[in-house]
N, C-alpha and C. Protein backbone atom coordinates (compact mmCIF):
# COMPACT_ATOMS: atom_id res chain seq x y z
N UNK A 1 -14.48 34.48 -7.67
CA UNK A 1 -13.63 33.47 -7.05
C UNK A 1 -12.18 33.79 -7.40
N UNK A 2 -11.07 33.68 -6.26
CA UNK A 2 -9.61 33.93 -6.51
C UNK A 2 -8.85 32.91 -7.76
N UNK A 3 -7.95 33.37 -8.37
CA UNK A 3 -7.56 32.39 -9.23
C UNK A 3 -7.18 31.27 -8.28
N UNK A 4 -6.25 31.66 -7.35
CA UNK A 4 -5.81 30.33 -6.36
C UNK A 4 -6.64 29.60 -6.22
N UNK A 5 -7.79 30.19 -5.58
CA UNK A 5 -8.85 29.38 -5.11
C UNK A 5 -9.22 27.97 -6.51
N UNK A 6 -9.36 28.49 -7.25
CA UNK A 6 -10.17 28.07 -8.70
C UNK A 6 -9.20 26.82 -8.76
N UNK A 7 -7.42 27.34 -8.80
CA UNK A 7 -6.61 25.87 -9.13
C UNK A 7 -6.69 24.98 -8.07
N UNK A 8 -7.16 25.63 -6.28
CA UNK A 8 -7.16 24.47 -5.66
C UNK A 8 -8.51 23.50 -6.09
N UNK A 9 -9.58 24.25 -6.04
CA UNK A 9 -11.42 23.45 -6.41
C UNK A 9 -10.71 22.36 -7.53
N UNK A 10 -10.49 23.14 -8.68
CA UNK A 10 -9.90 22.20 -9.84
C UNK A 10 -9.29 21.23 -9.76
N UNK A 11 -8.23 21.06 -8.69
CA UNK A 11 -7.04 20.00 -8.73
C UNK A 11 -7.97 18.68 -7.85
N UNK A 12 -8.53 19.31 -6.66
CA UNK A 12 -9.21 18.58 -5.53
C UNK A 12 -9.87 17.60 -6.03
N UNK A 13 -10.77 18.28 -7.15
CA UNK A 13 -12.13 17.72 -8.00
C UNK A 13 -11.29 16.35 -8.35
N UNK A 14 -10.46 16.93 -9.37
CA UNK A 14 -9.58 15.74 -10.51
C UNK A 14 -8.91 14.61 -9.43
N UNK A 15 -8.53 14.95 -8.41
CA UNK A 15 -7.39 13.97 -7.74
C UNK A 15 -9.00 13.32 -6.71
N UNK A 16 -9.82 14.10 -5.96
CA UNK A 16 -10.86 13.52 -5.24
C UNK A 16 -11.52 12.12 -6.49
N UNK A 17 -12.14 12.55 -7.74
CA UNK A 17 -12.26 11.62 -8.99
C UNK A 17 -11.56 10.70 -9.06
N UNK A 18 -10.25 10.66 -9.30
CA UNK A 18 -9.54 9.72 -9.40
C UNK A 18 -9.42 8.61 -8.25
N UNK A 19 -9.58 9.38 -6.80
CA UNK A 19 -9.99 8.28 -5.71
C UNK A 19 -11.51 7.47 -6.24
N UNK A 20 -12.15 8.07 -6.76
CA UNK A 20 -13.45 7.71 -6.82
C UNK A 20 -13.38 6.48 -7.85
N UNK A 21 -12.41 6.73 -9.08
CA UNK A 21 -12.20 6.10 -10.08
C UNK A 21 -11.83 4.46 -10.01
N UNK A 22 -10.17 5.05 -9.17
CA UNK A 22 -9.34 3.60 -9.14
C UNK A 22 -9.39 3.45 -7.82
N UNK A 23 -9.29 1.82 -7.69
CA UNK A 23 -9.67 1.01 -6.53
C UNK A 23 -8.28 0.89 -5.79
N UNK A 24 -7.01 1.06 -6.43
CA UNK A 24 -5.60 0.73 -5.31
C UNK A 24 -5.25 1.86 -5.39
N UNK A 25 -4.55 2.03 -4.14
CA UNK A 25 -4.42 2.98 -3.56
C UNK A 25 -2.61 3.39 -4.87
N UNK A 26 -2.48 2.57 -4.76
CA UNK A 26 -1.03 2.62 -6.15
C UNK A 26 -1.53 3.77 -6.83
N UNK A 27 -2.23 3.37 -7.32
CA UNK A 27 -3.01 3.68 -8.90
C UNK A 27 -3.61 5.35 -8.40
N UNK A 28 -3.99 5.35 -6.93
CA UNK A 28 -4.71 6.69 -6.96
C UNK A 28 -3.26 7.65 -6.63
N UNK A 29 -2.45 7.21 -5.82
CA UNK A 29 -1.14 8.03 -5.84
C UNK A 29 -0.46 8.13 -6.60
N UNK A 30 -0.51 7.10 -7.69
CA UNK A 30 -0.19 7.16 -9.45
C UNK A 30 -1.13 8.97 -9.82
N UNK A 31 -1.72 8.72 -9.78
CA UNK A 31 -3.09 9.58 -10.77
C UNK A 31 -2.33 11.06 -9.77
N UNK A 32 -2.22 10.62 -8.16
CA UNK A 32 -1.58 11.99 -8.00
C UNK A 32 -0.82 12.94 -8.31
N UNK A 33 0.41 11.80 -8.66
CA UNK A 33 2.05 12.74 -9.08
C UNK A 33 1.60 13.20 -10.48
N UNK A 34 0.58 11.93 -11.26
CA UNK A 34 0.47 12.64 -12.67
C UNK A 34 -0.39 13.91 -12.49
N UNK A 35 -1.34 14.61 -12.12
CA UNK A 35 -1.76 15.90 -11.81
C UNK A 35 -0.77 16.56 -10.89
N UNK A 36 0.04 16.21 -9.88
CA UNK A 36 0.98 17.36 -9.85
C UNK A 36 1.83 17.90 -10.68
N UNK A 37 2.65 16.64 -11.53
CA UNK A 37 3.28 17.04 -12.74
C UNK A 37 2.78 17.77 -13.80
N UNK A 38 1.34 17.34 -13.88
CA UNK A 38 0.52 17.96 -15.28
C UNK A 38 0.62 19.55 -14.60
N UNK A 39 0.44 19.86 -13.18
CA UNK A 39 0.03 20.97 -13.22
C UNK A 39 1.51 21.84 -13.16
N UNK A 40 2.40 21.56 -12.83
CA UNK A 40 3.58 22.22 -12.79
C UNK A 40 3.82 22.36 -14.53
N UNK A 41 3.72 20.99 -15.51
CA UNK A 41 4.25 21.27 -16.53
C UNK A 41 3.13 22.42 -17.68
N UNK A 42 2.12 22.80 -17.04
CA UNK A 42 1.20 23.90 -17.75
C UNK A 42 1.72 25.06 -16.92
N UNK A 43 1.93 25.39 -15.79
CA UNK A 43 3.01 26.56 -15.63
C UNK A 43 3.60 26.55 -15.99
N UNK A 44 5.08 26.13 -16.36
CA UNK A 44 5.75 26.21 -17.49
C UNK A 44 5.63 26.27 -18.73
N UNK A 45 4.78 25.81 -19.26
CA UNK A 45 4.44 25.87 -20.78
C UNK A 45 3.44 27.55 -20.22
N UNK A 46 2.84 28.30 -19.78
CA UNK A 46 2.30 29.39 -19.94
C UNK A 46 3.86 30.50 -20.60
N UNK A 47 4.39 30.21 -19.16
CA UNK A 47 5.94 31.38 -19.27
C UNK A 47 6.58 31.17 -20.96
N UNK A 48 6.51 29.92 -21.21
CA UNK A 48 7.18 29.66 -22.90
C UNK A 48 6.63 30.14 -23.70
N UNK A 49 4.80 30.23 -23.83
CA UNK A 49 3.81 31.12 -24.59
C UNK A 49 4.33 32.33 -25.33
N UNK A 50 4.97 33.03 -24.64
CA UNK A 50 4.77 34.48 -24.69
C UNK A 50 3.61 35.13 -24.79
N UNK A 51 2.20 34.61 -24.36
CA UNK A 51 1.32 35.16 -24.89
C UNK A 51 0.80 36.20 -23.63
N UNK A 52 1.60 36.26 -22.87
CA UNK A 52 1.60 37.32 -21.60
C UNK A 52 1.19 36.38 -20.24
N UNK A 53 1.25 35.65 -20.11
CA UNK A 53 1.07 34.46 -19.18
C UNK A 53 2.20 34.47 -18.57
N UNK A 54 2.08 34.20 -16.96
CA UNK A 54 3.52 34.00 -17.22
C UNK A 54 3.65 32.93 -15.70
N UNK A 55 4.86 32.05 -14.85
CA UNK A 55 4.28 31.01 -14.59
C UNK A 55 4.50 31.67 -12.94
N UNK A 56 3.30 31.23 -12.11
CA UNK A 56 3.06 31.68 -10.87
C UNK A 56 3.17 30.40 -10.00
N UNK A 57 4.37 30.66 -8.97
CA UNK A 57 4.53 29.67 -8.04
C UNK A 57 3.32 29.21 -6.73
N UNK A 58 2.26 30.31 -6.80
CA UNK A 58 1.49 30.07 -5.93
C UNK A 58 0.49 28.96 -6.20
N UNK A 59 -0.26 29.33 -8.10
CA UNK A 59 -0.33 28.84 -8.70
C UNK A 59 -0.49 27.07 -8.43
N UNK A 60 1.15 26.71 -8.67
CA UNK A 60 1.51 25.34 -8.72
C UNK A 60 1.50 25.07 -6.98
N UNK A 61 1.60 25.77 -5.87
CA UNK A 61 1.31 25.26 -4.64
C UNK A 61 0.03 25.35 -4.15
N UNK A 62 -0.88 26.14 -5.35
CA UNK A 62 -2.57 25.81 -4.74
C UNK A 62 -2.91 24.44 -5.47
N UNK A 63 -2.33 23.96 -6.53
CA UNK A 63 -2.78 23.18 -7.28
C UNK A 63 -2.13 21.64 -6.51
N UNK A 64 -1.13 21.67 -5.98
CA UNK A 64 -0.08 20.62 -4.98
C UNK A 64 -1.22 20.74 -3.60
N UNK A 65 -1.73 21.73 -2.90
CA UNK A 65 -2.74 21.65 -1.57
C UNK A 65 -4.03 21.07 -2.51
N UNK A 66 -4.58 21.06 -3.60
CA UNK A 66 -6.15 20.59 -3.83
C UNK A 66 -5.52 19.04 -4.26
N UNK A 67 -4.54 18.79 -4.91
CA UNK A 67 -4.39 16.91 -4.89
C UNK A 67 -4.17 16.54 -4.05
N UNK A 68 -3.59 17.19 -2.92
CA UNK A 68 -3.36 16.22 -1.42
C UNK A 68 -4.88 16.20 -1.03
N UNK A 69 -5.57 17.60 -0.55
CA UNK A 69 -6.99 17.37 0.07
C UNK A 69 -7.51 16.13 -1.00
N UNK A 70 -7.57 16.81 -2.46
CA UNK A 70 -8.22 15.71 -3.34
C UNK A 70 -8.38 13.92 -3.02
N UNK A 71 -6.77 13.79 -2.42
CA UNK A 71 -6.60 12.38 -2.39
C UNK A 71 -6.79 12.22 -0.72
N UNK A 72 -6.71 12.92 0.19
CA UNK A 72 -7.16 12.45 0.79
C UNK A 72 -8.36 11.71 1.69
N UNK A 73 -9.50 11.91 0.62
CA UNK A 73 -10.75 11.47 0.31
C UNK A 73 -10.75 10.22 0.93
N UNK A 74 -9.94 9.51 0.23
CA UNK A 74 -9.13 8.12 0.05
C UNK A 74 -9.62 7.61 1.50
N UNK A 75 -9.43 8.49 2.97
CA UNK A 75 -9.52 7.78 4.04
C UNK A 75 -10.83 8.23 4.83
N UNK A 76 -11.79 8.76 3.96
CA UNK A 76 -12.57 8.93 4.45
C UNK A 76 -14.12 8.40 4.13
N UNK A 77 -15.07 8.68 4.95
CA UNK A 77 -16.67 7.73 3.93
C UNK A 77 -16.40 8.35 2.37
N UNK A 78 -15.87 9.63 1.73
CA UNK A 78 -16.28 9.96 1.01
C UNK A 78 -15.60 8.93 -0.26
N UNK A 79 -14.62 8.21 0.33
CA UNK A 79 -13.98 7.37 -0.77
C UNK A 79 -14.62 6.69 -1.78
N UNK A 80 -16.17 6.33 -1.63
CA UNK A 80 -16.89 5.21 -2.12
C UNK A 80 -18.43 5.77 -2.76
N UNK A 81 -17.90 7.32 -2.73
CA UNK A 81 -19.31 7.99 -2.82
C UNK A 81 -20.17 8.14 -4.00
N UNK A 82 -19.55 7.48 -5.04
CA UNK A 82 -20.34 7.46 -6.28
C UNK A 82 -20.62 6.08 -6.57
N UNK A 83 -20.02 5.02 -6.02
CA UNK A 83 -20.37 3.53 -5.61
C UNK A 83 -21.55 3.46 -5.43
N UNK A 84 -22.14 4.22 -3.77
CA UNK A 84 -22.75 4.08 -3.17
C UNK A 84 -24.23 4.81 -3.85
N UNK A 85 -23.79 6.23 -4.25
CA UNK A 85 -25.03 6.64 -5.12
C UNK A 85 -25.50 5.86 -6.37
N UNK A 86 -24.58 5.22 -7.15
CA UNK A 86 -24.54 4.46 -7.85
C UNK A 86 -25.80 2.99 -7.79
N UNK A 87 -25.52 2.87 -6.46
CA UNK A 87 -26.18 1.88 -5.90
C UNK A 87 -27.70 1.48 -5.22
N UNK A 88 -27.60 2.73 -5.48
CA UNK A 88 -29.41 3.13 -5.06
C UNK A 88 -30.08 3.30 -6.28
């Protein structure tokens, strides 16, 4: 699997969850900016490392495309989908 690929699955998962989590829509576009920020501020902290890391802008725009898909869950059946399994 591409690294890109990996930060979009990753981000989607966490921001799709967080729809799953919180019930206002506040709170899930809250949970958004905080995973876009989280993920921009771990690219930066790699480049400070020195440990040969270093910070990739694609990176932070695969990780910005998997919280939008992530959240846009939000308007679809899938919004309620652990409710619903939940519920059986």
């Amino acid at each position: 699997m591409s690294d890109k690929l990996s930060h979009f699955l990753a981000y989607a998962c966490l921001a799709a969850g967080a729809v799953q989590l919180l019930a206002r829509r506040r709170a899930q576009f809250g949970a958004g900016v905080g995973l876009l920020l989280l993920g921009m501020l771990l690219e930066c902290l790699q480049q400070l490392t020195g440990l040969g890391r270093t910070m990739d802008l694609r990176d932070a725009l695969a990780n910005t495309i998997g919280v939008t898909v992530g959240l846009a869950t939000m308007v679809t059946p899938l919004r309620d989908l652990l409710s619903r399994l939940d519920s059986k």
